[in-house]
C-alpha atoms as a PDB file:
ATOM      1  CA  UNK A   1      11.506 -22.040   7.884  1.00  0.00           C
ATOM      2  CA  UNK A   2      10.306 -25.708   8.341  1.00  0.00           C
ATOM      3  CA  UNK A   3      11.605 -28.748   8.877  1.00  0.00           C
ATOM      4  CA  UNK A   4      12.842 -29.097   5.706  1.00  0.00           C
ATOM      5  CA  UNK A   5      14.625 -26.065   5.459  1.00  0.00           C
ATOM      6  CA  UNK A   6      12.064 -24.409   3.044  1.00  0.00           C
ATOM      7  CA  UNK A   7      11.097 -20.607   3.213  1.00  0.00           C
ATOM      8  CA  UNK A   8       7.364 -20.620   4.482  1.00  0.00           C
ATOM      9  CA  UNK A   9       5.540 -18.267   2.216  1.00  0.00           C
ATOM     10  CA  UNK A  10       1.735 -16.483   2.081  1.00  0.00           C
ATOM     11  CA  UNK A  11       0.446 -14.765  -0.522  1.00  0.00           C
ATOM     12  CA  UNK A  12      -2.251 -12.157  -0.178  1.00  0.00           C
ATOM     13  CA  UNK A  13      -4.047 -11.210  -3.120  1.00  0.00           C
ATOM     14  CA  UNK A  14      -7.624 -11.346  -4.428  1.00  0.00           C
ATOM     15  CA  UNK A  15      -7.179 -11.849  -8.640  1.00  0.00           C
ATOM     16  CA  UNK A  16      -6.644 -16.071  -9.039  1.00  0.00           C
ATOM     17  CA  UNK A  17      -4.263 -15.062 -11.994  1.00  0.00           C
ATOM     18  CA  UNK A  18      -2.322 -12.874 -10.121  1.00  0.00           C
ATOM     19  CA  UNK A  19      -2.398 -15.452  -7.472  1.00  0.00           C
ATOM     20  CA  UNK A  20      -1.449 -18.077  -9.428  1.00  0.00           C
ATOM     21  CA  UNK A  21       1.665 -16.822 -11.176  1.00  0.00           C
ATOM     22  CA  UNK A  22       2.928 -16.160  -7.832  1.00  0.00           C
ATOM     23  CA  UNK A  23       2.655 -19.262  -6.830  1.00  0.00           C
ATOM     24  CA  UNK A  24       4.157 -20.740 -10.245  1.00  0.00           C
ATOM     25  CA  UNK A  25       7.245 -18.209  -9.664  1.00  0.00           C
ATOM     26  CA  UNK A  26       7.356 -19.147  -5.661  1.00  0.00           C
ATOM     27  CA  UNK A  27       7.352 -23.384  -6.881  1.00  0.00           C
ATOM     28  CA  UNK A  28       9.924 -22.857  -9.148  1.00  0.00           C
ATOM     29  CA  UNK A  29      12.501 -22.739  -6.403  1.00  0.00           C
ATOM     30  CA  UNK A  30      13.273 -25.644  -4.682  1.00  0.00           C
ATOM     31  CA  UNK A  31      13.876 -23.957  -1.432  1.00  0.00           C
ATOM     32  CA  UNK A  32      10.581 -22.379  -1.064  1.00  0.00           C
ATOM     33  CA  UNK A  33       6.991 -23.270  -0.028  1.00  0.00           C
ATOM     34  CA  UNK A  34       3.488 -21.697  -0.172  1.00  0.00           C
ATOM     35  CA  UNK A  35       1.614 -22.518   2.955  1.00  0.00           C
ATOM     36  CA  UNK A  36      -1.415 -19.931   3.179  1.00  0.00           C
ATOM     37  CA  UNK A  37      -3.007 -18.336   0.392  1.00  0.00           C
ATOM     38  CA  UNK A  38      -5.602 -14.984   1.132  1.00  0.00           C
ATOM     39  CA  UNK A  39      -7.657 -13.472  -1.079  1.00  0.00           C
ATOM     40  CA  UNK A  40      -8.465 -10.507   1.587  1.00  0.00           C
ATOM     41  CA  UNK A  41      -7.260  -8.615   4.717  1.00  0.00           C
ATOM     42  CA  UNK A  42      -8.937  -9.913   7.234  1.00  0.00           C
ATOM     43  CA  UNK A  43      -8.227 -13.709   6.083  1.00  0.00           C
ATOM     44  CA  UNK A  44      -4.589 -12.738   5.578  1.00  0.00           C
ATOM     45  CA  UNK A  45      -4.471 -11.635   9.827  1.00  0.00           C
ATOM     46  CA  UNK A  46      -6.425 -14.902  10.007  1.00  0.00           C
ATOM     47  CA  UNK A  47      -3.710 -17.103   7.906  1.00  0.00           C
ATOM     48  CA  UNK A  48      -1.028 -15.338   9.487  1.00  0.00           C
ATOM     49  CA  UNK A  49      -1.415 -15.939  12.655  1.00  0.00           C
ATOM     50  CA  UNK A  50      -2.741 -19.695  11.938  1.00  0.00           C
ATOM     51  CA  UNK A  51       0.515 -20.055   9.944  1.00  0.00           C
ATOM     52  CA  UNK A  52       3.295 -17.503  11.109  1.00  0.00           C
ATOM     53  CA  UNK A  53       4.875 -17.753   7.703  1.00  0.00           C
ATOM     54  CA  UNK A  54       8.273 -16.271   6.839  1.00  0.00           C
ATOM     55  CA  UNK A  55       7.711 -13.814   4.138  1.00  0.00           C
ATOM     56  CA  UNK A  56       4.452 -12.257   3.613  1.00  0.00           C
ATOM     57  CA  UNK A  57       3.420 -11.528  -0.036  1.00  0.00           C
ATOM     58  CA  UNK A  58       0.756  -8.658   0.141  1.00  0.00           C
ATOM     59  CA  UNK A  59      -1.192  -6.392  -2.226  1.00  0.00           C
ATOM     60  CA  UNK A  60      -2.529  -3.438  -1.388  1.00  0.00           C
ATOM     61  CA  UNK A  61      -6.030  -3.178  -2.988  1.00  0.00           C
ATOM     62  CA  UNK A  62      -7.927  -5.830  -1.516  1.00  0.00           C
ATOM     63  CA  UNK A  63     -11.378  -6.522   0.587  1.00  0.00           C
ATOM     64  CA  UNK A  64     -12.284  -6.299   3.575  1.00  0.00           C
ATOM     65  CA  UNK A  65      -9.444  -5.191   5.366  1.00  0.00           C
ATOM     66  CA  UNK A  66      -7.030  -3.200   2.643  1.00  0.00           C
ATOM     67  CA  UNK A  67      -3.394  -4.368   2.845  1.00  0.00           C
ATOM     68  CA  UNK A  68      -1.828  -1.468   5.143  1.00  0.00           C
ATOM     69  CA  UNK A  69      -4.549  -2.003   7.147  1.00  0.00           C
ATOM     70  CA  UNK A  70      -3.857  -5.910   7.224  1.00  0.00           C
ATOM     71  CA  UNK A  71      -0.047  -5.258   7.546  1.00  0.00           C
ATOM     72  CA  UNK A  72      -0.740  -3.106  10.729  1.00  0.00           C
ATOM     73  CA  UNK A  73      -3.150  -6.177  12.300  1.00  0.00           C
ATOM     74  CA  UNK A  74      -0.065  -8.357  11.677  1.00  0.00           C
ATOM     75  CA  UNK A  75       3.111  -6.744  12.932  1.00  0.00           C
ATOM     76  CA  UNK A  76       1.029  -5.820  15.965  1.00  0.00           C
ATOM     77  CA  UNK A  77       0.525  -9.200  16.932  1.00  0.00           C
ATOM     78  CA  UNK A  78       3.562  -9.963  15.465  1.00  0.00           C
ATOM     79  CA  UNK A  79       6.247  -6.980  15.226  1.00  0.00           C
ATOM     80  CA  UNK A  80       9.175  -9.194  13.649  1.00  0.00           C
ATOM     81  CA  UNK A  81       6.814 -10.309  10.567  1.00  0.00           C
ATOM     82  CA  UNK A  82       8.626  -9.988   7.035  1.00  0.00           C
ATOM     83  CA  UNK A  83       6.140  -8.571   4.465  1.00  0.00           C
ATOM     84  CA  UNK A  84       6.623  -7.154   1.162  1.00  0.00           C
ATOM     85  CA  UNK A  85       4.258  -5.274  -1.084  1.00  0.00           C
ATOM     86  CA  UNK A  86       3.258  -6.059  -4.426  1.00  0.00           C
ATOM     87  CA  UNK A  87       0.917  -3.325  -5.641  1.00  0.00           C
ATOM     88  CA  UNK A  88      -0.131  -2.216  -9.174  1.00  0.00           C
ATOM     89  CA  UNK A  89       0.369   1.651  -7.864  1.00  0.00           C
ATOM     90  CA  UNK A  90       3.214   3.460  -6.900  1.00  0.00           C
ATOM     91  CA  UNK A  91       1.630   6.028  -5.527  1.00  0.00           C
ATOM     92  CA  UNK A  92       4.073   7.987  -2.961  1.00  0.00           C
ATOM     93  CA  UNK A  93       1.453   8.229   0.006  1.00  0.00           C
ATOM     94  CA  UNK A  94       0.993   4.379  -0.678  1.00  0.00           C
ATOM     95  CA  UNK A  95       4.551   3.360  -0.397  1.00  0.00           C
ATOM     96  CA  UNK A  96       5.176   5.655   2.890  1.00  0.00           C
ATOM     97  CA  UNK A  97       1.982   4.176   4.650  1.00  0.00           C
ATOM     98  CA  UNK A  98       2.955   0.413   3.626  1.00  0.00           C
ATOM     99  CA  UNK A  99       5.999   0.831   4.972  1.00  0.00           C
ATOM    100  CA  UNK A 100       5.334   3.097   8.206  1.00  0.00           C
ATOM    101  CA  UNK A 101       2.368   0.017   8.905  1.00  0.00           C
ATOM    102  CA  UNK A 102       5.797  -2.272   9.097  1.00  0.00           C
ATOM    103  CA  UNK A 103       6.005  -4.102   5.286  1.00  0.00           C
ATOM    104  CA  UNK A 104       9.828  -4.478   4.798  1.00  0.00           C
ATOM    105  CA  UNK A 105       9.921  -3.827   1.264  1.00  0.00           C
ATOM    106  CA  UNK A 106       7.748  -2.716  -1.664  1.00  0.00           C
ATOM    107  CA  UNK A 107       7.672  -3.943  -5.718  1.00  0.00           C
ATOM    108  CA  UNK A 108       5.159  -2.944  -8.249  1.00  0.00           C
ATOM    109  CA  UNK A 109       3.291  -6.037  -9.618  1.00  0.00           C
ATOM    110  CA  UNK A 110       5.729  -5.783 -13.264  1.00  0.00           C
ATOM    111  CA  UNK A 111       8.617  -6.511 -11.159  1.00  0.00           C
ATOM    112  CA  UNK A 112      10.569  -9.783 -12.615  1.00  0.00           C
ATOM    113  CA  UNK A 113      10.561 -13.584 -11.128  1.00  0.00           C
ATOM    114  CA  UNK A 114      14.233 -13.387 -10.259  1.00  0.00           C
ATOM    115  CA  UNK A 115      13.967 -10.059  -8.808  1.00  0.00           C
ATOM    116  CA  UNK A 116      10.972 -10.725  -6.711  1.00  0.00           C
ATOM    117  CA  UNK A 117      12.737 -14.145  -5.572  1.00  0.00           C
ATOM    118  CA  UNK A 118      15.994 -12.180  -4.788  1.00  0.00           C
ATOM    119  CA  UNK A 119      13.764  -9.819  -2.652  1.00  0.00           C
ATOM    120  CA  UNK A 120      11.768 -12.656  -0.627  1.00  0.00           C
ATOM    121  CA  UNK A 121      15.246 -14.014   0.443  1.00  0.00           C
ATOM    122  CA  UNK A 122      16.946 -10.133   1.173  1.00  0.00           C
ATOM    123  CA  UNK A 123      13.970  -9.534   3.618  1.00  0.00           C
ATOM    124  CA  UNK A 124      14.619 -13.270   4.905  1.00  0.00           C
ATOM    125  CA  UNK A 125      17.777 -12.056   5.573  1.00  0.00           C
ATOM    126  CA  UNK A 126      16.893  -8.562   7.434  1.00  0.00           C
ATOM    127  CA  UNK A 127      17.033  -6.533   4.520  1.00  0.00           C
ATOM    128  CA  UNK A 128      14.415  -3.897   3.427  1.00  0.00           C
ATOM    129  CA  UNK A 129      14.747  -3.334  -0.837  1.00  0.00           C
ATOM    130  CA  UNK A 130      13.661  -0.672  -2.272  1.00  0.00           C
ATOM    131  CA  UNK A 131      13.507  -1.008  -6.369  1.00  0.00           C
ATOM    132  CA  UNK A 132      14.742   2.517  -7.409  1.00  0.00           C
ATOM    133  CA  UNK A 133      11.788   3.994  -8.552  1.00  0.00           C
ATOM    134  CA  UNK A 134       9.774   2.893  -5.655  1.00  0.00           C
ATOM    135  CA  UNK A 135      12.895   4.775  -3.562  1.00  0.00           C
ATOM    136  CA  UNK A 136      12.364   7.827  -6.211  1.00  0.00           C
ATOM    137  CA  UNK A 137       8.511   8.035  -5.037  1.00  0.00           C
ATOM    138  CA  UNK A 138       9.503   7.546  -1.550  1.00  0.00           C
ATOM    139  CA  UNK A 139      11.855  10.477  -1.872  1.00  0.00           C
ATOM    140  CA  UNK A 140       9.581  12.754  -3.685  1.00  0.00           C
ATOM    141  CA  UNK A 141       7.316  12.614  -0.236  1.00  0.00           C
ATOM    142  CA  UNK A 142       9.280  13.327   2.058  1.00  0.00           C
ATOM    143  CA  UNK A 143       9.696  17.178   1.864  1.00  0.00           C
ATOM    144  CA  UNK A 144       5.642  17.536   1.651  1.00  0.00           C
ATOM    145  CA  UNK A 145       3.641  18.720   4.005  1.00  0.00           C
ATOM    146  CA  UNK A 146       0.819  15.904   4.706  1.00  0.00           C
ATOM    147  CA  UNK A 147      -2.872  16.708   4.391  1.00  0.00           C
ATOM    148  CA  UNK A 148      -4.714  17.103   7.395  1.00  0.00           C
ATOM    149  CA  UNK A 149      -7.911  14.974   7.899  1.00  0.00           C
ATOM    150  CA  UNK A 150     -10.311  17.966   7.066  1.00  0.00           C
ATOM    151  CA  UNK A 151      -8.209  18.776   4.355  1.00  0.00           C
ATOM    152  CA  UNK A 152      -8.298  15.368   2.934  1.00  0.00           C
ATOM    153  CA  UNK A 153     -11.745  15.021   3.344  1.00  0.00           C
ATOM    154  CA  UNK A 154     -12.617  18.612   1.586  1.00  0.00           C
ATOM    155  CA  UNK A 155      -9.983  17.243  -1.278  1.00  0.00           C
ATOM    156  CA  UNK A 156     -12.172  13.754  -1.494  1.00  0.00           C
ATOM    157  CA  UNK A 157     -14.984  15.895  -2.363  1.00  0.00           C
ATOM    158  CA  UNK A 158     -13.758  17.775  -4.669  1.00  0.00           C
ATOM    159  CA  UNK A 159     -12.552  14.435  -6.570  1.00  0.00           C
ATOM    160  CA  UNK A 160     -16.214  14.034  -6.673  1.00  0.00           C
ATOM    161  CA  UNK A 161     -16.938  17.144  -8.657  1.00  0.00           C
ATOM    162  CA  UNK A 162     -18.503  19.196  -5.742  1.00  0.00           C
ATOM    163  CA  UNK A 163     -18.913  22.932  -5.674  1.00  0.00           C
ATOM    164  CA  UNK A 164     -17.320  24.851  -2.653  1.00  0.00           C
ATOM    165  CA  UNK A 165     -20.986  25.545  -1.611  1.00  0.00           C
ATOM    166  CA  UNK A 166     -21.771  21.481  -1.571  1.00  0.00           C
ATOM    167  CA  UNK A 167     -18.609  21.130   0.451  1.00  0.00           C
ATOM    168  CA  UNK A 168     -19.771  23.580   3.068  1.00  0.00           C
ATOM    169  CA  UNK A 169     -23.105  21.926   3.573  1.00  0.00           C
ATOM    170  CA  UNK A 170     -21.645  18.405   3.650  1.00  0.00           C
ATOM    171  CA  UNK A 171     -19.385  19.239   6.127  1.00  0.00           C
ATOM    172  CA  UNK A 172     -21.254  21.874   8.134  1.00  0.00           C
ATOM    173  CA  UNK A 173     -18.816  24.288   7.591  1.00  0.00           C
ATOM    174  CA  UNK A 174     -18.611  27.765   5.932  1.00  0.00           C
ATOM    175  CA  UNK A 175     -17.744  28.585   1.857  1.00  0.00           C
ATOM    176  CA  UNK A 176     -14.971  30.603   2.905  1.00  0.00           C
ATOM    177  CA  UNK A 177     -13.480  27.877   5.665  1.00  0.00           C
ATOM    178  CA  UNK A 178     -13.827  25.899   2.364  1.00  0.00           C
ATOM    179  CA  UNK A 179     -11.828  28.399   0.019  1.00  0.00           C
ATOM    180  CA  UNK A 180      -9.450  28.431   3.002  1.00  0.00           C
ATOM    181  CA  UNK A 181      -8.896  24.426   2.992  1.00  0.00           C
ATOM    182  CA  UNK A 182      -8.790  24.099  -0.565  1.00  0.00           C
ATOM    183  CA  UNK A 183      -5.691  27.355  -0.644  1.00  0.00           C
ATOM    184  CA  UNK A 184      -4.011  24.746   1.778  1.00  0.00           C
ATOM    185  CA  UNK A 185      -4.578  21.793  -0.203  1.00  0.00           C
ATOM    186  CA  UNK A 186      -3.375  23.670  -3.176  1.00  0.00           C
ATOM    187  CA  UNK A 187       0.149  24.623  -1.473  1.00  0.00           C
ATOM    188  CA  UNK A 188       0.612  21.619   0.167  1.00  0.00           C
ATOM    189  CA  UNK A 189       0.438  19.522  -3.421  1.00  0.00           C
ATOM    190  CA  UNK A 190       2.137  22.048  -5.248  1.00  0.00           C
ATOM    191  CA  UNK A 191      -1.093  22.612  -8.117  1.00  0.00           C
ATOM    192  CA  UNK A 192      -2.893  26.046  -8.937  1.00  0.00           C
ATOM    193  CA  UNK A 193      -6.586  24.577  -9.157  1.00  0.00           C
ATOM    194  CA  UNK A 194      -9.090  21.773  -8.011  1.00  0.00           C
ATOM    195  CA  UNK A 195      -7.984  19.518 -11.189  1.00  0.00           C
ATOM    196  CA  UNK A 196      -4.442  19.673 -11.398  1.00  0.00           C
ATOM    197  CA  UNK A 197      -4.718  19.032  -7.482  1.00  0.00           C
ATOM    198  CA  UNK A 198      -7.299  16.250  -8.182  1.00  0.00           C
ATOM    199  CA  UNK A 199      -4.845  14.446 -10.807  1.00  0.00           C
ATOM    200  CA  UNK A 200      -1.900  14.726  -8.177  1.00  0.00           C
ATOM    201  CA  UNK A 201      -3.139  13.706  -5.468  1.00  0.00           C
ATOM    202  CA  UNK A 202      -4.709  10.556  -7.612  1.00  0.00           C
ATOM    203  CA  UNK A 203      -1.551  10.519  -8.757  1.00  0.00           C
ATOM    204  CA  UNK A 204       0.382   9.899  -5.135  1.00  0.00           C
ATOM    205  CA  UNK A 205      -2.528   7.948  -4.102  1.00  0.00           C
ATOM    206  CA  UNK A 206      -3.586  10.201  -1.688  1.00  0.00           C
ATOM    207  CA  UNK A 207      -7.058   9.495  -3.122  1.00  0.00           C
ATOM    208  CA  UNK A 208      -8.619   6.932  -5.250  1.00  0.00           C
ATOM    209  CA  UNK A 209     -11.169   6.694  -7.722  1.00  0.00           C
ATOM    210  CA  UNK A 210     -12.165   3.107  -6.844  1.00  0.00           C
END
């Protein structure tokens, strides 16, 4: 906090709407104050450490540097930095890597003023809420088996409509070491073909279609 007792507050996000009802919601309270604003990752490391504010307001989905990437940056230099998410998906591989980079808390971008308020002063505070359907999500991960960097790159492939064949050649590998992946990729995500394991793993945002 400042001088004046106010809770020093960023926001990192790249839509000016989504930007500016933030700030609307943050200025309606009389004990808060919005000192940096960033509209990507690599400016929100920038403001941060320029600013050390309290609470950290970050989306996910954003240039330069994306958001886990930027929350990562920022608790390394600074490892007692409070930041919570606010992300249109709630994705289950999103929420775990948010939070394993070291963001205290994580809301969906429908969550209510009053609840988002009550949040920025809970993490103030030490705490780490979880909204329950974020918690659901976070829950449904955990007894999954995570995708291994081949396996992830075979699956991003396949998002892009490639045969097994164009897999093998793009990644030097055989058809069959291909069939093998994909049997893996299957289990692992709990589908019985490329689309339905396509959809879920878009679905868990293990991938994106960006």
């Amino acid at each position: 906090m400042n001088e004046s007792g106010k809770i020093r507050i960023m926001i990192v996000e790249d839509h000016f709407v989504v930007r500016a009802g933030l700030t609307a919601i943050i200025n309606s309270q009389p004990d808060m104050a919005i000192v940096a604003e960033a509209g990507n990752g690599q400016e929100a490391v920038d403001l941060f450490t320029q600013h050390e504010p309290d609470v950290t307001l970050m989306d996910l989905r954003i240039p330069v540097l994306s958001g886990t990437e930027a929350i990562a940056s920022i608790i390394k230099k600074f490892p007692r930095a409070k930041i919570i998410v606010l992300s249109t998906y709630g994705g289950d591989e999103e929420i775990f890597k948010a939070l394993q980079a070291g963001a205290r808390a994580y809301f969906l971008k429908n969550v209510k003023g009053q609840d988002l308020i009550g949040a920025i002063r809970a993490v103030l505070a030490g705490q780490c809420p979880l909204p329950p359907e974020i918690a659901s999500r976070l829950a449904e991960r955990i007894p999954r088996t995570e995708l291994s960097p081949r396996e992830l790159e075979i699956l991003t492939l396949i998002a892009k409509g490639r045969s097994n064949r164009d897999v093998a050649t793009a990644l030097a590998i055989s058809e069959g070491t291909v069939r093998v992946h994909a049997s893996n990729i299957f289990a692992k995500l709990g589908c019985g073909d490329r689309v339905q394991a396509v959809s879920e793993a878009f679905h868990r945002g293990i991938i994106r279609f960006d």
